[in-house]
Protein backbone atom coordinates (compact mmCIF):
# COMPACT_ATOMS: atom_id res chain seq x y z
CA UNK A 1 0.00 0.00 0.00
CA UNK A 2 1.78 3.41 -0.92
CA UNK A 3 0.57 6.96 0.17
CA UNK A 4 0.46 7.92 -3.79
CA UNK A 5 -1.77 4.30 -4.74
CA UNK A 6 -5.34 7.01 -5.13
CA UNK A 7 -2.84 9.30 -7.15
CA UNK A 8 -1.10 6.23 -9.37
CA UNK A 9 -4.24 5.18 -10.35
CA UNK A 10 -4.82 8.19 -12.50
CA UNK A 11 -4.01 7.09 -15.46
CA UNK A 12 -2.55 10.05 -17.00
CA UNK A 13 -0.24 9.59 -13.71
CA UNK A 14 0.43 6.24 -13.18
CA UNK A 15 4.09 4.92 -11.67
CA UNK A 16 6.05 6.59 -14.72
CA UNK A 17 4.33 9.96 -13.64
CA UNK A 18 5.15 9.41 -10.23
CA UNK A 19 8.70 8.56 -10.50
CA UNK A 20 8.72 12.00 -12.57
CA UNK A 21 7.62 13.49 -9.58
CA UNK A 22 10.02 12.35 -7.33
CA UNK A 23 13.00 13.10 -9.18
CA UNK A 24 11.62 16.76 -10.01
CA UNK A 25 12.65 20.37 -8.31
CA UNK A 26 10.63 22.99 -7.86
CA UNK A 27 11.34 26.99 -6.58
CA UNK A 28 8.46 28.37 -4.40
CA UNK A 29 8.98 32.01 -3.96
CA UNK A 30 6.82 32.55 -0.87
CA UNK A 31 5.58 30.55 2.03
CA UNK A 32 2.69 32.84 2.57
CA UNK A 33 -1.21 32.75 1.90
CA UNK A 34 -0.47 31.46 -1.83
CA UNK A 35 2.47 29.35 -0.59
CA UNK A 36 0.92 27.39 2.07
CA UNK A 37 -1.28 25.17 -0.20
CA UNK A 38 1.51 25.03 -2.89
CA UNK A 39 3.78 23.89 -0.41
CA UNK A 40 1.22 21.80 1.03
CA UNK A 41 -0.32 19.95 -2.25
CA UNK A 42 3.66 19.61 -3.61
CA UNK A 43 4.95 17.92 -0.85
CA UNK A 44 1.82 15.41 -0.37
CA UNK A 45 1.69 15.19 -4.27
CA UNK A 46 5.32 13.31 -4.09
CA UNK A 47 7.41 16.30 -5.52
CA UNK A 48 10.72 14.99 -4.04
CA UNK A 49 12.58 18.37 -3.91
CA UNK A 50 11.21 21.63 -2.89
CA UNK A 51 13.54 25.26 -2.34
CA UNK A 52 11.28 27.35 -0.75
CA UNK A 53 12.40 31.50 -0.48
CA UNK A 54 10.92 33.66 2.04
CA UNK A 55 12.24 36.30 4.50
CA UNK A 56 8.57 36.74 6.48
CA UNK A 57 8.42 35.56 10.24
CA UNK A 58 5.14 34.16 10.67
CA UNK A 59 2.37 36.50 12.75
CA UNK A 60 -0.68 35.73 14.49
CA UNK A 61 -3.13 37.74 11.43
CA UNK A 62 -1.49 35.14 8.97
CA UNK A 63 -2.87 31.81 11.02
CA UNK A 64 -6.52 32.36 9.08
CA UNK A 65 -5.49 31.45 5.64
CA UNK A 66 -2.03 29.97 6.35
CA UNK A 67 -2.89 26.61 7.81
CA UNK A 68 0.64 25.08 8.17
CA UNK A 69 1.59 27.74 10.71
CA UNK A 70 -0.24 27.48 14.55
CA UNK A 71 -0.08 30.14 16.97
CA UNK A 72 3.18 28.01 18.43
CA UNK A 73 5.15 29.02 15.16
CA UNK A 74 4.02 33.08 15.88
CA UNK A 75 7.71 35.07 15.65
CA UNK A 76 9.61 32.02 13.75
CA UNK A 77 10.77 32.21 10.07
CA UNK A 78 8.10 31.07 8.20
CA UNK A 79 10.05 28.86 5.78
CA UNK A 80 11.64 27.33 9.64
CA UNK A 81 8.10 26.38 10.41
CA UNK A 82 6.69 25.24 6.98
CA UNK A 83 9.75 22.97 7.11
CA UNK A 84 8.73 21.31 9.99
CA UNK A 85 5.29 20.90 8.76
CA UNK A 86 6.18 19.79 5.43
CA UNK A 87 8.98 17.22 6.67
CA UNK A 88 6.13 15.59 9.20
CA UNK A 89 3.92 14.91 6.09
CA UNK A 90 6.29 13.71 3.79
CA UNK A 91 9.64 12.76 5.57
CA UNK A 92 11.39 11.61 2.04
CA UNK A 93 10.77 15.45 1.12
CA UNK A 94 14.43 16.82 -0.03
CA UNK A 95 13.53 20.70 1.70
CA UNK A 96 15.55 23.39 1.25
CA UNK A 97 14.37 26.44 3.24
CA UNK A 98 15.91 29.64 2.30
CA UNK A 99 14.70 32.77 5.03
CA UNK A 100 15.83 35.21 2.53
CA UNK A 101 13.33 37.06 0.18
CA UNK A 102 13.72 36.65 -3.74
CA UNK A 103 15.86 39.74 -5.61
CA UNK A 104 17.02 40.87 -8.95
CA UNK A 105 20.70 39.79 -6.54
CA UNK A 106 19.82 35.78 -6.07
CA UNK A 107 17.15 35.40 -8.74
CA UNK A 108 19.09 33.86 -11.09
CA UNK A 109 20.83 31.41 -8.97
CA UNK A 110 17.84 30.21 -7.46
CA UNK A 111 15.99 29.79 -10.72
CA UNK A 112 18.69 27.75 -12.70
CA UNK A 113 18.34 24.42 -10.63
CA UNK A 114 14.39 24.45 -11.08
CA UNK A 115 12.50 22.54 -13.26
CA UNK A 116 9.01 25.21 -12.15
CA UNK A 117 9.19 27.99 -10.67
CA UNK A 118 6.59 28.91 -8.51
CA UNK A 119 5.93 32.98 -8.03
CA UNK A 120 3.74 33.07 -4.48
CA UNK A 121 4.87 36.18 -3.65
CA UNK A 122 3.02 39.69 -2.56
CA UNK A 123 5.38 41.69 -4.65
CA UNK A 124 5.02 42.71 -8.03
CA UNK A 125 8.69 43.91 -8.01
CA UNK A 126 9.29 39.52 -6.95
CA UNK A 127 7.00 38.94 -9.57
CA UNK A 128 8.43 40.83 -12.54
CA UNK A 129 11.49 40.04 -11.83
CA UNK A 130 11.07 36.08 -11.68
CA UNK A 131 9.50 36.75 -14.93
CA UNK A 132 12.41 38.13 -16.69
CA UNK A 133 14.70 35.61 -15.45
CA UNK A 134 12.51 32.58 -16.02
CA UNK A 135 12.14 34.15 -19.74
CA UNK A 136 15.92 34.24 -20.49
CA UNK A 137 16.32 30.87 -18.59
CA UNK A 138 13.53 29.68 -20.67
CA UNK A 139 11.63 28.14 -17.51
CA UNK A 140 8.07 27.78 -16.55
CA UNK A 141 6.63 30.32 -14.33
CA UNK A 142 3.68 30.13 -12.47
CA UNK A 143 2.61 32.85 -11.40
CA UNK A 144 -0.58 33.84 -9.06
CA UNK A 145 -2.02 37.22 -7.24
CA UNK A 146 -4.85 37.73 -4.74
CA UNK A 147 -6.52 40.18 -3.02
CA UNK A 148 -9.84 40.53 -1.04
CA UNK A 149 -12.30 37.81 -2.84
CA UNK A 150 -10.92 37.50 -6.60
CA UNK A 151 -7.13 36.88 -7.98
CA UNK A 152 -5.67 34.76 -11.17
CA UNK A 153 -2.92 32.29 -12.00
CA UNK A 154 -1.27 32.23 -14.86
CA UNK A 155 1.70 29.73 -16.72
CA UNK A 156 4.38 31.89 -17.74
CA UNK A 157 7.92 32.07 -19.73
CA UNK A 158 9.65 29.05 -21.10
CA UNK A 159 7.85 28.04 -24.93
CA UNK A 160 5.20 31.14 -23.66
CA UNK A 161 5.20 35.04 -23.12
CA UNK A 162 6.03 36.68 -19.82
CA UNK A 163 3.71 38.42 -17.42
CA UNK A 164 5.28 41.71 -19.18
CA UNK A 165 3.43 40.85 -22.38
CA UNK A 166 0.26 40.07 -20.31
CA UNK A 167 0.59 42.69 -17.61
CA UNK A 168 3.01 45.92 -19.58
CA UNK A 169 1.69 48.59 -17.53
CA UNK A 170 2.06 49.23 -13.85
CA UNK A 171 -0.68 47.70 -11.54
CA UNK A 172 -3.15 51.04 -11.04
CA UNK A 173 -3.08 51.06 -7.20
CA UNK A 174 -0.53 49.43 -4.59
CA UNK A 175 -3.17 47.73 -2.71
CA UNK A 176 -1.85 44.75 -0.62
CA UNK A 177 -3.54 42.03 1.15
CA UNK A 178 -1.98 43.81 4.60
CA UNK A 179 -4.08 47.02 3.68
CA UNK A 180 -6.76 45.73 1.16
CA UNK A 181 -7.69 42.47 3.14
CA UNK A 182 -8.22 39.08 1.58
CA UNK A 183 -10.52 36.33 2.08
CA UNK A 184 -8.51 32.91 3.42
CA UNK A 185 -10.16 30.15 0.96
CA UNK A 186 -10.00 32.65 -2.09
CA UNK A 187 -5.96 32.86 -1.83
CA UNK A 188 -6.30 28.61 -0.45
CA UNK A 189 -8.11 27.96 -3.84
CA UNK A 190 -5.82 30.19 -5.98
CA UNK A 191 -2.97 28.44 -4.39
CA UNK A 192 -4.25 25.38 -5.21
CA UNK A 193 -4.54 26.24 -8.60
CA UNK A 194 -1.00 27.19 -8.94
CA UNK A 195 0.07 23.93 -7.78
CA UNK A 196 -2.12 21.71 -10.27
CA UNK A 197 -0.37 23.68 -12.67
CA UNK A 198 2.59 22.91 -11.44
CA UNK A 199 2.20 19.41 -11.18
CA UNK A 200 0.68 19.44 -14.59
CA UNK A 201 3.73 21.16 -16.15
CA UNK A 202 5.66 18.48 -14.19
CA UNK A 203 3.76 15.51 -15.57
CA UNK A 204 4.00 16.86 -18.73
CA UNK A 205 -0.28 16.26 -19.32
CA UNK A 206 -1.91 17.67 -22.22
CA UNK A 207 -3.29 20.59 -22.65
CA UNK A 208 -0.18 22.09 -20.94
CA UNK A 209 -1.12 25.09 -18.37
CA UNK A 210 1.49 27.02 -20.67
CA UNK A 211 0.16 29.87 -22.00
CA UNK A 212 -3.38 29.56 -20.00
CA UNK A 213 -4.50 31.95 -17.16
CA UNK A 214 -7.44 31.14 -14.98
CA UNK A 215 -9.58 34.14 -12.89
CA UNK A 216 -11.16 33.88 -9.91
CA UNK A 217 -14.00 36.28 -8.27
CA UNK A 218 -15.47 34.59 -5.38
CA UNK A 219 -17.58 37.85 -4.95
CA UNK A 220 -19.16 37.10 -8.00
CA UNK A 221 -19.17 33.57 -8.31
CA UNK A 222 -17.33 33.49 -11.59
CA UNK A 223 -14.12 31.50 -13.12
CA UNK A 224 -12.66 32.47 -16.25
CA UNK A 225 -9.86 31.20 -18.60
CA UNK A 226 -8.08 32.84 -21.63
CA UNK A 227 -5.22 31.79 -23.48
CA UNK A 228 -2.39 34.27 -23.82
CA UNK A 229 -0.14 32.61 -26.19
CA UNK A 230 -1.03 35.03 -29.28
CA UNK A 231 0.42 38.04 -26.23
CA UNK A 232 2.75 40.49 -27.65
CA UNK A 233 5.71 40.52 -25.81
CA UNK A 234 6.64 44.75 -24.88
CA UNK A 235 9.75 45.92 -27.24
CA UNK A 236 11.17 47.32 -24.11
CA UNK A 237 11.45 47.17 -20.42
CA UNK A 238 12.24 49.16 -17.82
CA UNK A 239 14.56 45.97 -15.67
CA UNK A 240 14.67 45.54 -11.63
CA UNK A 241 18.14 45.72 -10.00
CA UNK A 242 19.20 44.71 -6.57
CA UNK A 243 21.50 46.63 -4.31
CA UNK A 244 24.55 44.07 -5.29
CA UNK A 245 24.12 45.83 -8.40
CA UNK A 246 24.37 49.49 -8.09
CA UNK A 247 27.73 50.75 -8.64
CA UNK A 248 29.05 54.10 -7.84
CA UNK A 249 28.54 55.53 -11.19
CA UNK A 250 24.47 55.10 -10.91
CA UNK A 251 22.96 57.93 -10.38
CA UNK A 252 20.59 57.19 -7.60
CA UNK A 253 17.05 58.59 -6.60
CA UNK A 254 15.65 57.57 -3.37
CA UNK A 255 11.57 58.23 -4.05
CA UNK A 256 10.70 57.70 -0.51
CA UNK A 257 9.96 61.10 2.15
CA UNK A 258 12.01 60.94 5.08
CA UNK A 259 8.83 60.52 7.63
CA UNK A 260 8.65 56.61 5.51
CA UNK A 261 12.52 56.21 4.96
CA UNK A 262 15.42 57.94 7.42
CA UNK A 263 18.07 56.62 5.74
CA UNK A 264 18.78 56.76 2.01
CA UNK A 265 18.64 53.39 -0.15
CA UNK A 266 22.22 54.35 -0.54
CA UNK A 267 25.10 56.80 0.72
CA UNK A 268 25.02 58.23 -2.92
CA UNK A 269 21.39 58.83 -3.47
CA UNK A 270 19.42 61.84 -3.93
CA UNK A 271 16.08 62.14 -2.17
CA UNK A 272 13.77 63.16 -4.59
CA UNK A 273 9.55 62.82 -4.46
CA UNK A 274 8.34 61.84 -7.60
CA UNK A 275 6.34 64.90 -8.66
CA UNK A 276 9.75 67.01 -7.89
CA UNK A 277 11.49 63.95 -10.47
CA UNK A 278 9.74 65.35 -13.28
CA UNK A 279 11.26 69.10 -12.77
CA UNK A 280 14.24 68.14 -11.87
CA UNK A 281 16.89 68.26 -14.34
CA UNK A 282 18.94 65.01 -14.19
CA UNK A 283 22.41 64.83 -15.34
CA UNK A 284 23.51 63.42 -18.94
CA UNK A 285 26.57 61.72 -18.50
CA UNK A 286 25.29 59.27 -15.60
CA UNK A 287 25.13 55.62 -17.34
CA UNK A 288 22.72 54.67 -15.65
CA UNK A 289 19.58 56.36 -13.97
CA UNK A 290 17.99 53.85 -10.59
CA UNK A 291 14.91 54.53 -9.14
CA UNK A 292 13.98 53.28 -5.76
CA UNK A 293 11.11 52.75 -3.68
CA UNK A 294 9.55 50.46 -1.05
CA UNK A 295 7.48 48.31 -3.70
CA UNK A 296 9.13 49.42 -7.10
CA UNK A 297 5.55 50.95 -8.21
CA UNK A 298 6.31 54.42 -7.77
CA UNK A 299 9.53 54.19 -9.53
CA UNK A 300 8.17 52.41 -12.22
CA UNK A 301 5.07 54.67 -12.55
CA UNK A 302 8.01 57.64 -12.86
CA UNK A 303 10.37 55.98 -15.06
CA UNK A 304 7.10 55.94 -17.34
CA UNK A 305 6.51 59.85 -16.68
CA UNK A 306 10.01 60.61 -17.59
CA UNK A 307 9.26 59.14 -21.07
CA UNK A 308 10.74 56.95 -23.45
CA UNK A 309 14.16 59.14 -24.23
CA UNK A 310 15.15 58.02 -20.70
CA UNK A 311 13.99 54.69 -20.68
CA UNK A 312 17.01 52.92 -21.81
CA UNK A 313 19.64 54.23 -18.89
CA UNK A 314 16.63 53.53 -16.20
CA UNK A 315 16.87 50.79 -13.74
CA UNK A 316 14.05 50.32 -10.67
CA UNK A 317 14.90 49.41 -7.36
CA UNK A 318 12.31 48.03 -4.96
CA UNK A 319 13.94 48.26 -1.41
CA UNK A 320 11.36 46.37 0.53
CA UNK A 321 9.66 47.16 3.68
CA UNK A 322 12.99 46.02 5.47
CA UNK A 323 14.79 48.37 3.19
């Protein structure tokens, strides 16, 4: 009798697909309301190798739509705890927890020994950038928002476009689930989601996820799918950078006031609002042109007010609420 004998019997599964499953590797990038069933429905599925990213401790508001934290894991590292949680259901698990949040810095490394990367993250900055990588590393993405009672998840990158042909333009507000609220079995069922794709990407089943996003609204009772693949990707785009990357050539502009940031991003930046940005003359021979803020939204929204004669020497820098 084996723990995977109701899953084996599938016969678009069968032993072959569960020896594939074994031997596979997948990136989660977040072990937060999206992460926990990921995490959850990977491990129990048989996925035999797991590197989970997350710099988050876990907190008492997360325990209503995080189920594999309890109030006993409140101040630990949330990838510490999941590990625990994950090992106890599937002790053959190969778990590497990483309590260290995804950047432009340790994106690439973290990508390249993935077969699927999994974007679970409540950062479009994280997003974007796993995106661009996954593109040029030609792996799949799979990539999922939520907030309050709808979200999506999408299969990104590899043999399909990016988010950036999908999503271009800047979100229109910075909403977060912290501020906007969420609803715990909308993000548990878009989680979910994300990790049948995964699985299905793994298995290699037909039709492939690839190029395929699925909507949720829970507050109007309606699912939706469209296929993407026909998405133009943009001509240009405006890349994230992390602070191993900024030399002392960049010219750097620190969009944050002083009453949210004390301290500059840098020793070298310039503290600058983004209104004042647009007036402000910025010098010519600077290479290179890096705008920072908490999220990356406001810098990206100015990089697009500055126009497209700037474009190529701009760089965006989100710092993070840690930043």
């Amino acid at each position: 009798m084996s723990r995977f004998d109701r899953q084996i019997a599938l016969p678009e599964v069968g032993p072959d697909g569960q020896a594939k499953l074994a031997s596979a590797h997948v990136l989660v990038v977040g072990a937060g309301g999206l992460g926990n069933p990921v995490l959850q429905y990977l491990a129990s599925a048989g996925v035999g190798e797991i590197t989970v990213m997350d710099g988050d401790i876990v907190e008492e508001s997360n325990l209503p739509r995080q189920p594999l934290f309890t109030a006993t894991d409140i101040g630990r590292n949330k990838v510490d705890a999941a590990r625990d949680r994950l090992h106890a259901m599937a002790p053959e698990l190969r778990l590497h927890p990483h309590a260290r949040d995804l950047t432009p810095d340790n994106a690439e490394q973290a990508i390249a020994q993935a077969d699927v990367v999994v974007d679970a993250a409540d950062s479009f900055a994280v997003s974007y950038t796993l995106s661009d990588q996954c593109q040029r590393l030609h792996k799949p993405l799979v990539s999922a928002s939520a907030l309050g009672q709808a979200g999506y998840v999408a299969a990104v990158c590899a043999s399909v476009p990016s988010l950036r042909a999908i999503f271009p333009e800047p979100p229109c507000n910075s909403a977060t689930c912290a501020d906007a609220g969420i609803m715990g079995p909308v993000v548990g069922a878009i989680g979910s989601l994300q990790a049948q794709m995964v699985l299905k990407l793994l298995l290699d089943h037909s039709p492939s996820p690839l190029g395929h996003m699925i909507h949720v609204d829970m507050a109007q009772l309606q699912i939706g799918r469209f296929d993407f693949c026909d998405a133009v990707e943009p001509t240009s785009s405006i890349p994230f950078i992390g602070r191993n990357s900024l030399s002392s050539r960049d010219h750097v502009i620190d969009l944050r006031s002083t009453d949210e940031a004390p301290a500059l991003v840098c020793t070298n930046a310039h503290r600058l609002l983004p209104e004042a940005v647009l007036t402000t003359d910025l010098p010519s021979d600077a290479p290179r042109i890096v705008l920072a803020c908490r999220s990356g939204l406001r810098a990206w929204r100015t990089a697009l007010a500055l126009g497209p004669a700037l474009a190529p020497r701009l760089a965006l820098l989100a710092v993070g609420a840690r930043g």
